[in-house]
N, C-alpha and C. Protein backbone atom coordinates (compact mmCIF):
# COMPACT_ATOMS: atom_id res chain seq x y z
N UNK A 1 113.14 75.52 81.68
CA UNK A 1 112.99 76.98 81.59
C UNK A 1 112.61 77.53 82.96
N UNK A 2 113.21 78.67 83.29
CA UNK A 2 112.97 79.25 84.77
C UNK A 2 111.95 79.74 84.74
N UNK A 3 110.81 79.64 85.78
CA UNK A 3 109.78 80.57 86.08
C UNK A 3 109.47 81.76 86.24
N UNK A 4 108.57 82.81 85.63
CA UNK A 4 108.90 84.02 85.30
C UNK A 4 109.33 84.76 86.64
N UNK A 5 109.55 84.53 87.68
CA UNK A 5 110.14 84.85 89.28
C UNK A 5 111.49 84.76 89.29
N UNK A 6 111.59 83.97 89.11
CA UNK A 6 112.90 83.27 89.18
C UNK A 6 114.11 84.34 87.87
N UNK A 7 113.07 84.24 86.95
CA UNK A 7 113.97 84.95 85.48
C UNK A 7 114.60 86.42 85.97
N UNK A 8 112.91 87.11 86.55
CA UNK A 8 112.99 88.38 86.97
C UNK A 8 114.24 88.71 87.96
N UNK A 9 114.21 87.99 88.70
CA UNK A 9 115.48 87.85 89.88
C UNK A 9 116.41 88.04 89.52
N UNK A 10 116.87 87.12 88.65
CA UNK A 10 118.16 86.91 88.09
C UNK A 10 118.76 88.11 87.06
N UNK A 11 117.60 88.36 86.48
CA UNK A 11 118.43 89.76 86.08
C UNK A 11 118.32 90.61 86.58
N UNK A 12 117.88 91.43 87.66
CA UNK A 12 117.43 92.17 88.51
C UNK A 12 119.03 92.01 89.36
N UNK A 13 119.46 90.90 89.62
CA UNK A 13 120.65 90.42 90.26
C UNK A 13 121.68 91.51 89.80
N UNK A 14 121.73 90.62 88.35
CA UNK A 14 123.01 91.39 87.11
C UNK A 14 123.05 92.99 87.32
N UNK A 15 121.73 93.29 86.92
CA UNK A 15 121.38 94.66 86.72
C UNK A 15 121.78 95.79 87.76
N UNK A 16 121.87 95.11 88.74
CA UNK A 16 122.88 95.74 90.29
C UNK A 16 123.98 95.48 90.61
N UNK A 17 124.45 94.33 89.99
CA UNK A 17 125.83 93.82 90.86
C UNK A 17 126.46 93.98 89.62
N UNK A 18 126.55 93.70 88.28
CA UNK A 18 127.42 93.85 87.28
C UNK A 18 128.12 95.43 86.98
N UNK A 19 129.50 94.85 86.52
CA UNK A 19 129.84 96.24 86.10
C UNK A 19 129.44 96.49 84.81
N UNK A 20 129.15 95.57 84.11
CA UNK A 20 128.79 95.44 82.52
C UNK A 20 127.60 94.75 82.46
N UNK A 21 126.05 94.73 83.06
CA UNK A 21 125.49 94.29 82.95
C UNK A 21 124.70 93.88 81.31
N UNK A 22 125.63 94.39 80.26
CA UNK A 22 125.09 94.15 79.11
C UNK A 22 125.85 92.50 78.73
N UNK A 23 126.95 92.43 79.42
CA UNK A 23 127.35 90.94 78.93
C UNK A 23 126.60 89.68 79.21
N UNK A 24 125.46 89.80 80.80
CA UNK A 24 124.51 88.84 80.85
C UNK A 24 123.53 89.01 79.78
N UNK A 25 123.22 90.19 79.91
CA UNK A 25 121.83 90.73 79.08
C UNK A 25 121.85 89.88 77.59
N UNK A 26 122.92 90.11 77.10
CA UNK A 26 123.64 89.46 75.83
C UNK A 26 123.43 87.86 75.69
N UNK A 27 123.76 87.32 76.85
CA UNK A 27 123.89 85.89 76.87
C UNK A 27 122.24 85.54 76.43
N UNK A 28 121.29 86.15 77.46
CA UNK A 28 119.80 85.68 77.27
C UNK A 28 119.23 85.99 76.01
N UNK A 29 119.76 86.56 75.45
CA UNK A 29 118.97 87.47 73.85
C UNK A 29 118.17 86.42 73.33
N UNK A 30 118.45 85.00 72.86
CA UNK A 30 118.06 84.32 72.61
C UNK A 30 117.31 83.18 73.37
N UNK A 31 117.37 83.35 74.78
CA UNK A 31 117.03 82.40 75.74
C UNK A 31 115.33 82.24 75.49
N UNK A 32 114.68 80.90 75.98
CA UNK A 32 113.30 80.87 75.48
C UNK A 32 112.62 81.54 76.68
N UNK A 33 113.28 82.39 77.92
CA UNK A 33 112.28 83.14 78.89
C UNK A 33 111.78 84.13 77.99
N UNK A 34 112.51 84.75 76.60
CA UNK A 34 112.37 85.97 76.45
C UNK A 34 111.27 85.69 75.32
N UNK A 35 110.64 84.85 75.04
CA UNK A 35 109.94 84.25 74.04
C UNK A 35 108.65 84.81 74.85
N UNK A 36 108.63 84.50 75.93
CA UNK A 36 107.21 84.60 77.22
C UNK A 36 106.93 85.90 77.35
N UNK A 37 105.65 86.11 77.97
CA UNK A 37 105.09 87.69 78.47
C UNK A 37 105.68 87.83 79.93
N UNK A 38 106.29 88.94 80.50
CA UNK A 38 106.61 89.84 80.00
C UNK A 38 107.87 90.15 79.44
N UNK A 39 108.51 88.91 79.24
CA UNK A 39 110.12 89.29 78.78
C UNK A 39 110.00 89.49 77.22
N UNK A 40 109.06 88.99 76.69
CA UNK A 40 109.26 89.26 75.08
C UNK A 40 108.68 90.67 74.76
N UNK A 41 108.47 91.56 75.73
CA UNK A 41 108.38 93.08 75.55
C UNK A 41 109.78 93.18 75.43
N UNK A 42 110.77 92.33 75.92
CA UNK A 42 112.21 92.58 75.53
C UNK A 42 112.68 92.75 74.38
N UNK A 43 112.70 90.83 74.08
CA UNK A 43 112.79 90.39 72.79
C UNK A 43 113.01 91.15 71.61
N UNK A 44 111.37 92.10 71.71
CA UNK A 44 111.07 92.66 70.42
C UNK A 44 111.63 93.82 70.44
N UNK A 45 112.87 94.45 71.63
CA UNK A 45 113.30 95.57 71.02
C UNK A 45 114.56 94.83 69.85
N UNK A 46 114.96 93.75 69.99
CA UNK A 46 115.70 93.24 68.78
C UNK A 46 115.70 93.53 67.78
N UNK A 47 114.26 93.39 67.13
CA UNK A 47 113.69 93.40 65.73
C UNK A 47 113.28 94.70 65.92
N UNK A 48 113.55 95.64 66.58
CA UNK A 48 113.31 97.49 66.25
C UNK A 48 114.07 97.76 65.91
N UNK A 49 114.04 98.53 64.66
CA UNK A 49 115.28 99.72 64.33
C UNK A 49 115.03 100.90 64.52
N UNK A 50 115.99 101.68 64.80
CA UNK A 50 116.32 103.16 64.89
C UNK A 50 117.00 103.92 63.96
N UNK A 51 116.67 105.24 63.89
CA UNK A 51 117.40 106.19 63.01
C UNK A 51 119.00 106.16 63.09
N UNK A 52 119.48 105.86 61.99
CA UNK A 52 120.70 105.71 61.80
C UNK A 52 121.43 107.22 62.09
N UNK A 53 120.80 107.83 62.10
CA UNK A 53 121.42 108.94 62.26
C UNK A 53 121.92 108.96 63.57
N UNK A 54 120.85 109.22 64.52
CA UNK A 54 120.82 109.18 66.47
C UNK A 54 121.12 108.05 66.69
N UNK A 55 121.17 107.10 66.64
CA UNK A 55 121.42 105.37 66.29
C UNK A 55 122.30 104.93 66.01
N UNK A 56 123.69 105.07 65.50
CA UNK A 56 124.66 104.41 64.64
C UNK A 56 125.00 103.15 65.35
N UNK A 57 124.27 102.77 66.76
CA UNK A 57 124.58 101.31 67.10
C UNK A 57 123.60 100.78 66.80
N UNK A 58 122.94 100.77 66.07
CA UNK A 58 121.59 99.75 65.57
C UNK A 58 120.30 99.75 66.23
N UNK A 59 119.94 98.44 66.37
CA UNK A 59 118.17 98.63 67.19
C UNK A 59 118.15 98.44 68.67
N UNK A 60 116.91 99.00 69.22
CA UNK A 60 116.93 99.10 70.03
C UNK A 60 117.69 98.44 71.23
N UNK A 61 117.62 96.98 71.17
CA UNK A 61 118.05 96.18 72.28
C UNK A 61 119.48 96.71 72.51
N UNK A 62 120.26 96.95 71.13
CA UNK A 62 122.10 97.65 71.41
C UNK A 62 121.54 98.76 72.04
N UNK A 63 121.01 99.93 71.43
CA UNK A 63 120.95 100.89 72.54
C UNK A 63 120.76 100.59 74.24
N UNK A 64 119.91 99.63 74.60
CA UNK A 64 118.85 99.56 75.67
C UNK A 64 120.53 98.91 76.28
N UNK A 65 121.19 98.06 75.88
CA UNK A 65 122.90 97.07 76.24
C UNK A 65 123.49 98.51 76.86
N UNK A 66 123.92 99.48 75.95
CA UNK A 66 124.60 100.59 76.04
C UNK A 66 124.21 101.18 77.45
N UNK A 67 123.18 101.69 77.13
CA UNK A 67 122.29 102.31 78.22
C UNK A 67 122.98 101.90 79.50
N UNK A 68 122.36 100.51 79.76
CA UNK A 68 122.47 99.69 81.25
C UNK A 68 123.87 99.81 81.83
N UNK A 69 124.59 99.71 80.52
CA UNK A 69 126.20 99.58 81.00
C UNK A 69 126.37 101.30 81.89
N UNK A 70 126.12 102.39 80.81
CA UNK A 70 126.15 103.66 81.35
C UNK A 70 125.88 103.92 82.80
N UNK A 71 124.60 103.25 82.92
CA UNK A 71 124.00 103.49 84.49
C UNK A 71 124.36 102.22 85.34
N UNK A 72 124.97 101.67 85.37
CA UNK A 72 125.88 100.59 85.75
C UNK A 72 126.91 101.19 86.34
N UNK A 73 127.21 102.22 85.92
CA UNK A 73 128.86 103.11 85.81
C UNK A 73 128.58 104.06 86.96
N UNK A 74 127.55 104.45 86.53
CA UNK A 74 126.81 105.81 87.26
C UNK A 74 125.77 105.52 88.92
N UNK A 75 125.14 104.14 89.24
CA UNK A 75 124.52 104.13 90.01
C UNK A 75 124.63 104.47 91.35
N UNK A 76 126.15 104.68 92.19
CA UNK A 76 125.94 105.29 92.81
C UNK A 76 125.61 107.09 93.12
N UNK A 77 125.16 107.42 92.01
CA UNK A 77 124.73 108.65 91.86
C UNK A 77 123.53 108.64 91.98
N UNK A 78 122.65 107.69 91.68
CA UNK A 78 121.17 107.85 91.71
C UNK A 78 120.83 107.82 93.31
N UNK A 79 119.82 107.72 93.92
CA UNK A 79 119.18 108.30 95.58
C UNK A 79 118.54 106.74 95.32
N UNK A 80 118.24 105.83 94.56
CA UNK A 80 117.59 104.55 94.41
C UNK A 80 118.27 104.06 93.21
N UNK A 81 119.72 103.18 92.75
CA UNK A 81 119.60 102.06 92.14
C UNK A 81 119.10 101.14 91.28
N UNK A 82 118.55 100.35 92.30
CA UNK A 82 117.57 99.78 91.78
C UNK A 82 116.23 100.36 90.70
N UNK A 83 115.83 101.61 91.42
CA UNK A 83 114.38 101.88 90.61
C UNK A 83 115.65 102.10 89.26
N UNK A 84 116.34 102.97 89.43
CA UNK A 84 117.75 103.59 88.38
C UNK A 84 117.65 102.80 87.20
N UNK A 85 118.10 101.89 87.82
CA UNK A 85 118.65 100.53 86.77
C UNK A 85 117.83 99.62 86.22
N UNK A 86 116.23 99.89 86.56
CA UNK A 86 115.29 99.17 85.93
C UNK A 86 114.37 100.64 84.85
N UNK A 87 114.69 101.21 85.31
CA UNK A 87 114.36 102.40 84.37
C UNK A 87 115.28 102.44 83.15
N UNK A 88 116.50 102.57 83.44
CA UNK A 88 117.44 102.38 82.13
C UNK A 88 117.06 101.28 81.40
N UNK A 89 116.75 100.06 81.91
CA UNK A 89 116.33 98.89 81.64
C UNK A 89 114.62 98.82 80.41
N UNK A 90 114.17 99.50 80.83
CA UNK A 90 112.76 99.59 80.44
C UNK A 90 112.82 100.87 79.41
N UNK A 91 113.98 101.83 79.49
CA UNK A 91 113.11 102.91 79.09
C UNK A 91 112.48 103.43 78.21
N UNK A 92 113.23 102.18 76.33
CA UNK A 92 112.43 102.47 75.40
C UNK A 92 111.73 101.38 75.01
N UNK A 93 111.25 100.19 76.41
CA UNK A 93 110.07 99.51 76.07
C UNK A 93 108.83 99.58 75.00
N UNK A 94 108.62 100.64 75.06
CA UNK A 94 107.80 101.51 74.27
C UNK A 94 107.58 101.28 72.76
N UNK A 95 109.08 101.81 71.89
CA UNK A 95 109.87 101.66 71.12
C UNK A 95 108.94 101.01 70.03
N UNK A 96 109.10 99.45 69.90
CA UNK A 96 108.53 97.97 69.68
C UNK A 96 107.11 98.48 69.07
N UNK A 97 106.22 98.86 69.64
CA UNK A 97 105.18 99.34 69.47
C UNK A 97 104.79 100.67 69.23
N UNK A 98 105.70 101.79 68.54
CA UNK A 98 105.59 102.86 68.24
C UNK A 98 106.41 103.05 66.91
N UNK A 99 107.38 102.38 66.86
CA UNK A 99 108.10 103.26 65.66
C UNK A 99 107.31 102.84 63.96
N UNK A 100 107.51 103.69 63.65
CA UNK A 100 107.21 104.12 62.14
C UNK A 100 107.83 104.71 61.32
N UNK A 101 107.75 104.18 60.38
CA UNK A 101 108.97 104.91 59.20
C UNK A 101 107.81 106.04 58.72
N UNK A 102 108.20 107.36 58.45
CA UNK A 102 107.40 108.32 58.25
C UNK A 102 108.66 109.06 57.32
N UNK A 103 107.78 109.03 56.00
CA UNK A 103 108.82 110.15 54.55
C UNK A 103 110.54 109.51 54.76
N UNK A 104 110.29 108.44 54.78
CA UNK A 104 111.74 107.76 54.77
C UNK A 104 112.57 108.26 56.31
N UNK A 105 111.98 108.55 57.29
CA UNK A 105 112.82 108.62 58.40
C UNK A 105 111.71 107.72 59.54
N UNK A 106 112.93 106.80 60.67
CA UNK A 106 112.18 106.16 61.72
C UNK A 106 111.99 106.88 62.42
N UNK A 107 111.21 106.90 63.48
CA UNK A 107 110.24 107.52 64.12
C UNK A 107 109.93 106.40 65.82
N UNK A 108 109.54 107.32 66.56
CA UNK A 108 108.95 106.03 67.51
C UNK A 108 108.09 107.13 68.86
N UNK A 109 107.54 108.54 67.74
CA UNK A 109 106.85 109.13 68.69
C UNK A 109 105.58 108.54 70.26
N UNK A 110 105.58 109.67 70.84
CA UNK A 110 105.24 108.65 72.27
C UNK A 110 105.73 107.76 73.05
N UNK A 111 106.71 107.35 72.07
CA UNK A 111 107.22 105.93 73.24
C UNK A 111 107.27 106.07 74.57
N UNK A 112 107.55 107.26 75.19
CA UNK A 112 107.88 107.28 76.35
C UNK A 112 106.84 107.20 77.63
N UNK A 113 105.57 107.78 76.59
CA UNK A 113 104.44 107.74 77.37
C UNK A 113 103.88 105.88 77.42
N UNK A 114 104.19 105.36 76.13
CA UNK A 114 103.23 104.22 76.13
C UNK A 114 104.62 103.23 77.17
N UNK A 115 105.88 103.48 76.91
CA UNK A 115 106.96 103.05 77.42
C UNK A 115 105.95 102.82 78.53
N UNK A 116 105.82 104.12 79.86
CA UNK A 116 105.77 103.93 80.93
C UNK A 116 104.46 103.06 80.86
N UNK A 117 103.60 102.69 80.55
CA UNK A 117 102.47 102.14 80.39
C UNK A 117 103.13 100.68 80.82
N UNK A 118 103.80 100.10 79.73
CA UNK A 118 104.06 98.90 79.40
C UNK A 118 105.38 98.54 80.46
N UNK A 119 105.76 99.47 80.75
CA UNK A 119 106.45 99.12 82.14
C UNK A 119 105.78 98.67 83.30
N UNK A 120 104.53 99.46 83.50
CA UNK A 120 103.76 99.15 84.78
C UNK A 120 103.40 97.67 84.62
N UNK A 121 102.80 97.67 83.57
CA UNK A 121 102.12 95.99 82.77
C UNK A 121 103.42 95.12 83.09
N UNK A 122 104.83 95.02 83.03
CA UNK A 122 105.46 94.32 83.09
C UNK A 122 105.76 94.40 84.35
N UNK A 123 106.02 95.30 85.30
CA UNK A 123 106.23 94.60 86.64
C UNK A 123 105.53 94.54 87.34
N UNK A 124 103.89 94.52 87.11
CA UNK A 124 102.77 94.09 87.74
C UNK A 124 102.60 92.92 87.71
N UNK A 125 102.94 92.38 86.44
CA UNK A 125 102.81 90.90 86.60
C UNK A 125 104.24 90.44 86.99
N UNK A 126 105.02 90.73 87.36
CA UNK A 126 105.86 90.19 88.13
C UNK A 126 106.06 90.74 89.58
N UNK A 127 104.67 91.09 90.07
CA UNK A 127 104.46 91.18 91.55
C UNK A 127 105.27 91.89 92.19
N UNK A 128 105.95 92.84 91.25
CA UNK A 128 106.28 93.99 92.40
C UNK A 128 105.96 95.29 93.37
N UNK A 129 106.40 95.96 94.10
CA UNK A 129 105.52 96.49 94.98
C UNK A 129 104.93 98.14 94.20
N UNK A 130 104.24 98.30 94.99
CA UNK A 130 103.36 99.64 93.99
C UNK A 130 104.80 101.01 94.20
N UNK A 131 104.94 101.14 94.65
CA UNK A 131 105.70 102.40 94.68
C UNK A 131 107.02 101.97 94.39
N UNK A 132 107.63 100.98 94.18
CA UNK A 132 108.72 100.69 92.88
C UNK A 132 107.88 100.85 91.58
N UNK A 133 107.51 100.59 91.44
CA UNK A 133 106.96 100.75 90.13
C UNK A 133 106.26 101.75 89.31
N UNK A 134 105.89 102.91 90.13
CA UNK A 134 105.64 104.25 89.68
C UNK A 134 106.49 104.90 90.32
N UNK A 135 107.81 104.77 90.95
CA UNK A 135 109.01 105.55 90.39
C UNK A 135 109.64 105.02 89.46
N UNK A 136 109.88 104.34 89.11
CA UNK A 136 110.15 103.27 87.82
C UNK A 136 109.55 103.97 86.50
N UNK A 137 108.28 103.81 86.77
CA UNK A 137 107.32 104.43 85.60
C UNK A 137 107.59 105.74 85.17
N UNK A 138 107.40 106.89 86.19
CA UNK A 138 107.58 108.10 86.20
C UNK A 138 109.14 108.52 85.91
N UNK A 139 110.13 107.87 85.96
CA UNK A 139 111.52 107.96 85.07
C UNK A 139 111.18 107.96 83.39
N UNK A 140 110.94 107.01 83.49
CA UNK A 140 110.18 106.32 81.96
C UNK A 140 109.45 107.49 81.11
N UNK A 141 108.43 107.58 81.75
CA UNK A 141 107.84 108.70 81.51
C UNK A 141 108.39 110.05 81.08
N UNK A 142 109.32 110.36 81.88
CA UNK A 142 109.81 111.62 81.28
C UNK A 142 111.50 111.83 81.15
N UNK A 143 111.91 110.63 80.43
CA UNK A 143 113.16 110.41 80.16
C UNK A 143 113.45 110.81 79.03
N UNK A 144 112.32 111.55 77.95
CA UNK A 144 112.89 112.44 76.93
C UNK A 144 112.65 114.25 77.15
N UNK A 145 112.49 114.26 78.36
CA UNK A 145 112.06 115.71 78.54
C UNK A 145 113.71 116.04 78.91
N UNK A 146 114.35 115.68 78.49
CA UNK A 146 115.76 116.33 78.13
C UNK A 146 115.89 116.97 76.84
N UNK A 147 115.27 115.95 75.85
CA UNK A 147 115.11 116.94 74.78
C UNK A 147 114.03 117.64 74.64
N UNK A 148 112.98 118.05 75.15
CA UNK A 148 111.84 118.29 75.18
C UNK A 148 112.19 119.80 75.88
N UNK A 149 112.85 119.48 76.80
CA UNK A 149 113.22 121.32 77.90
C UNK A 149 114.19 122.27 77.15
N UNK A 150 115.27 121.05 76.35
CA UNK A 150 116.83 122.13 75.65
C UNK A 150 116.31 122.59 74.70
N UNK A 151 115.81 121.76 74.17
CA UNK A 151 115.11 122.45 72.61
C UNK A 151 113.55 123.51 72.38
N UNK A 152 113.18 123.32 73.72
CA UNK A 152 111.46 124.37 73.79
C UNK A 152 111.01 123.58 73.29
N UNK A 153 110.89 122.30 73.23
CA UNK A 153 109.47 121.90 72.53
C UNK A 153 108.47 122.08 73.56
N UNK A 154 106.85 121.84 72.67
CA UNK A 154 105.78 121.85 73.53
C UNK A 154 105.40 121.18 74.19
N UNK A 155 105.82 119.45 74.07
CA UNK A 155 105.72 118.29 75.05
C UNK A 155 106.46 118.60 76.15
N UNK A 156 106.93 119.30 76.39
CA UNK A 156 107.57 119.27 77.72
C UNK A 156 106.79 120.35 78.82
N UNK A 157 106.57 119.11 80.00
CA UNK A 157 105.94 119.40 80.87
C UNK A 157 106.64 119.67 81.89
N UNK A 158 107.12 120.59 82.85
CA UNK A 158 107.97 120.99 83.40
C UNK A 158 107.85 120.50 85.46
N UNK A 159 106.05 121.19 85.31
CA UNK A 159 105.77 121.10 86.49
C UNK A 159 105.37 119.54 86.87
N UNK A 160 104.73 119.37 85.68
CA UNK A 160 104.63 117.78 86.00
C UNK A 160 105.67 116.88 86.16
N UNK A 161 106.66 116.92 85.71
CA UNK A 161 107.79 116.18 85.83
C UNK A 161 108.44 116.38 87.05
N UNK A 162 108.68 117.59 87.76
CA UNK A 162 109.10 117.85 89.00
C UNK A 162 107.93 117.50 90.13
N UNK A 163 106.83 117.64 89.98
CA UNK A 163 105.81 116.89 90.77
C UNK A 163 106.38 115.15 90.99
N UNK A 164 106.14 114.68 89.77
CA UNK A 164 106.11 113.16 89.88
C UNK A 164 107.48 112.81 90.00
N UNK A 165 108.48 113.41 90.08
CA UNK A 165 109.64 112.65 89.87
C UNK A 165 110.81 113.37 90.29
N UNK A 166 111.86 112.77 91.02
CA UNK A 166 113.21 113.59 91.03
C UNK A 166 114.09 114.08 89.66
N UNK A 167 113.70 115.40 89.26
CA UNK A 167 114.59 115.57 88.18
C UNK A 167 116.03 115.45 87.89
N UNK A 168 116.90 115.20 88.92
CA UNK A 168 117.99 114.71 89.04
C UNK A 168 118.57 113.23 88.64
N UNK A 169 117.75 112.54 88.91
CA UNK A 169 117.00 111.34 88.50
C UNK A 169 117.05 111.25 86.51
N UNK A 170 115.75 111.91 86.79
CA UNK A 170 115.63 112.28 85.56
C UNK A 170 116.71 112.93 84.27
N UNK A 171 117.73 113.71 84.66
CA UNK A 171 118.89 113.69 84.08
C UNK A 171 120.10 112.90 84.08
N UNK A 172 120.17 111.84 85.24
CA UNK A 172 121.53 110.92 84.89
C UNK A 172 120.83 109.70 84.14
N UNK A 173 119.55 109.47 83.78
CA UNK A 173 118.84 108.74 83.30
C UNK A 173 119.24 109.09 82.10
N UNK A 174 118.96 110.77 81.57
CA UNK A 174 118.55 111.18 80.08
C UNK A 174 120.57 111.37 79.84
N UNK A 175 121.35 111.10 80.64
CA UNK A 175 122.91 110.92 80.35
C UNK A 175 123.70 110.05 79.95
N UNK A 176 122.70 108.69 80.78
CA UNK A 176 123.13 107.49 80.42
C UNK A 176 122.39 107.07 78.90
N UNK A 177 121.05 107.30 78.70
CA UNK A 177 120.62 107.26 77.39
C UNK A 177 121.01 108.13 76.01
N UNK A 178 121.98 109.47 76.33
CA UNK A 178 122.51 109.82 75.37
C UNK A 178 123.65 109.14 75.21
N UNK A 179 124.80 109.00 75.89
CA UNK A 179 125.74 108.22 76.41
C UNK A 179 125.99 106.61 75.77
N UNK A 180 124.64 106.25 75.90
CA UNK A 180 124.05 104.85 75.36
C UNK A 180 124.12 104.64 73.84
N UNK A 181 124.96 105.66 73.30
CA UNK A 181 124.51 106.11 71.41
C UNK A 181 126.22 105.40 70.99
N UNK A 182 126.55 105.15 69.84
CA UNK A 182 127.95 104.90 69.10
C UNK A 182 128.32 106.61 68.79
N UNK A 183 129.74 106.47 69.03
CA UNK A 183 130.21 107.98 69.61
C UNK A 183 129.32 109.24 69.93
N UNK A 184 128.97 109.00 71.07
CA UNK A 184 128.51 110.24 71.84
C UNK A 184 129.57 111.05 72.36
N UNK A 185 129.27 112.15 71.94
CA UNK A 185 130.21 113.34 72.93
C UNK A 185 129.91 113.88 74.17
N UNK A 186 130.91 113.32 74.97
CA UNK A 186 129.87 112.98 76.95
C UNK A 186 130.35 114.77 77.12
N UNK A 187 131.32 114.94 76.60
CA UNK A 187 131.12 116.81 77.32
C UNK A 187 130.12 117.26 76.82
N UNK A 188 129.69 117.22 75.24
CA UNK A 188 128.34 118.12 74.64
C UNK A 188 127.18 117.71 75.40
N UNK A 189 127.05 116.18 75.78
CA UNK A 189 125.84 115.33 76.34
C UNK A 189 125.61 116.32 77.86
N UNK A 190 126.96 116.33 79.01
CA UNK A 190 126.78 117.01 79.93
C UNK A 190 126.59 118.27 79.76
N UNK A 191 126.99 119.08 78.98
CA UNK A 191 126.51 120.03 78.86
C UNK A 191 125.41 120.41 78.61
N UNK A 192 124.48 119.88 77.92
CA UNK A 192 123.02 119.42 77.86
C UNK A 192 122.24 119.04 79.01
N UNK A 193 122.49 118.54 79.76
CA UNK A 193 122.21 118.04 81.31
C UNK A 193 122.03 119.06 81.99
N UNK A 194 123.49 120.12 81.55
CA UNK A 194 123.46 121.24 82.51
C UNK A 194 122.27 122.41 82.21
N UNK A 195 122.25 122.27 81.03
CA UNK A 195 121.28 123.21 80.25
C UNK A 195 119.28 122.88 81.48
N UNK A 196 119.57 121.55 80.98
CA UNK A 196 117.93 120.77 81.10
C UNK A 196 117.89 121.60 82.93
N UNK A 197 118.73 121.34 83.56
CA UNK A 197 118.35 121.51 84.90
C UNK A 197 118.47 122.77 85.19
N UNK A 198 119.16 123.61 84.23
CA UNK A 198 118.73 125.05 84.99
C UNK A 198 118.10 125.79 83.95
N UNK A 199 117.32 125.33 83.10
CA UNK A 199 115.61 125.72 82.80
C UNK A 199 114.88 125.57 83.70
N UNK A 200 114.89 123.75 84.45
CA UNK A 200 113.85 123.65 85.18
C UNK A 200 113.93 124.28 86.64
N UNK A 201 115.06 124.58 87.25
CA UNK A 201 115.29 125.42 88.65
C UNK A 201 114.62 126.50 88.00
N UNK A 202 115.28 127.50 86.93
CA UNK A 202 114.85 128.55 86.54
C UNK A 202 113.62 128.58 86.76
N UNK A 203 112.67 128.17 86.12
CA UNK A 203 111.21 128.08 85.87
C UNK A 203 110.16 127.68 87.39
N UNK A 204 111.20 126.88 88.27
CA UNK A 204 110.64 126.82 89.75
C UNK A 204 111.24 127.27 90.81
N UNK A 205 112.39 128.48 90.22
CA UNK A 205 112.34 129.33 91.05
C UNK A 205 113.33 128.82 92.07
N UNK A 206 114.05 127.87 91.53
CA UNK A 206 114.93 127.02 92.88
C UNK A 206 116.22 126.73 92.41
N UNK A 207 117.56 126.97 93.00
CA UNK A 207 118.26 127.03 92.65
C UNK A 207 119.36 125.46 92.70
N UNK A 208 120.21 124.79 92.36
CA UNK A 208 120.45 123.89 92.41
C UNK A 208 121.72 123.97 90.83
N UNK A 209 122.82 122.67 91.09
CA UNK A 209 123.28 122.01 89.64
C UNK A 209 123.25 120.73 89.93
N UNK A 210 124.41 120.45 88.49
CA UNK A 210 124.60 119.21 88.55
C UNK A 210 125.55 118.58 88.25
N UNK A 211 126.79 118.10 89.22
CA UNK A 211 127.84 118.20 89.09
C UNK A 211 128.57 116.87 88.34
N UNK A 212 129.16 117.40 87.27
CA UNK A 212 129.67 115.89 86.22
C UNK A 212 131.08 116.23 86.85
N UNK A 213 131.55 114.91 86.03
CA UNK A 213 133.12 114.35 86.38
C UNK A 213 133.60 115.64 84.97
């Protein structure tokens, strides 16, 4: 069995150089690294399910496959890659340890907050450097304030999110994770994108888009 250095590497490898980084991802599902801390924060998105509704590809880990491939597609759009593609990677870490069936519907409120938590925890112990890892985090963190800005909810923090984080960022993230769903509609999805970012220019007063294919 490879040493948790060695593991990290190697998919870290995939996760940049693949065009389909879900076909390695796939191979390890069962591998005994993922049995270990911190890869079995993986593991257990396996055994998560999601609302069939938003969900029609099953539990988490298919979504999290989907995802990677999306931003796989997309990374030279991001300003960092790497942080990119470990954020897609991580982002409903969370998940595992939040969802709840509530009046017959799943649920997995917070995740995103405890997500970024359990992100830091996982690449702390795999010795990476501090400022990968709270841009990393801070993706994580506010990778549902896509739905949080289109819809007015009250979780959405506007200024904070543009403080801590490139919101640009923050939307090819929340593109590849809608994207990441069994038939998504990528014009309605971008159009949504377009929405999220000119609330938040609106609201800071700064003008900007965001230009899809």
């Amino acid at each position: 069995m490879r040493n948790p250095q060695e593991f990290f590497d190697e998919m870290e490898r995939h996760l940049l150089e693949d065009e389909a980084p879900s076909q390695y991802l796939s191979s390890i599902a069962d591998s005994p690294e993922l049995e270990q801390y911190p890869f079995r924060l993986l593991k257990e998105m396996q055994n998560t399910r999601q609302s069939p509704k938003h969900h029609p590809e099953g539990n988490v880990w298919n979504h999290t496959l989907l995802v990677v491939d999306q931003a796989a597609k997309r990374k030279q759009e991001s300003a960092n890659p790497r942080v990119f593609l470990w954020a897609a990677m991580l982002h409903d870490i969370g998940k595992p340890s939040t969802t709840r069936t509530r009046k017959g519907k799943i649920t997995a409120y917070n995740h995103d907050k405890v997500g970024a938590k359990l992100a830091e925890e996982y690449l702390s112990y795999l010795r990476q450097e501090p400022s990968f890892i709270t841009a990393v985090c801070h993706l994580i963190r506010y990778h549902m304030h896509l739905l949080y800005v289109v819809n007015g909810l009250p979780f959405a923090d506007i200024d904070a999110m543009m403080k801590d984080t490139d919101i640009g960022e923050v939307a090819l993230l929340g593109l590849c994770d809608r994207l990441g769903r069994a038939g998504a509609d990528q014009r309605a999805e971008e159009e949504d994108i377009q929405r999220f970012l000119e609330i938040c220019y609106r609201q800071n007063n700064l003008g900007g888009s965001y230009g899809t294919e």
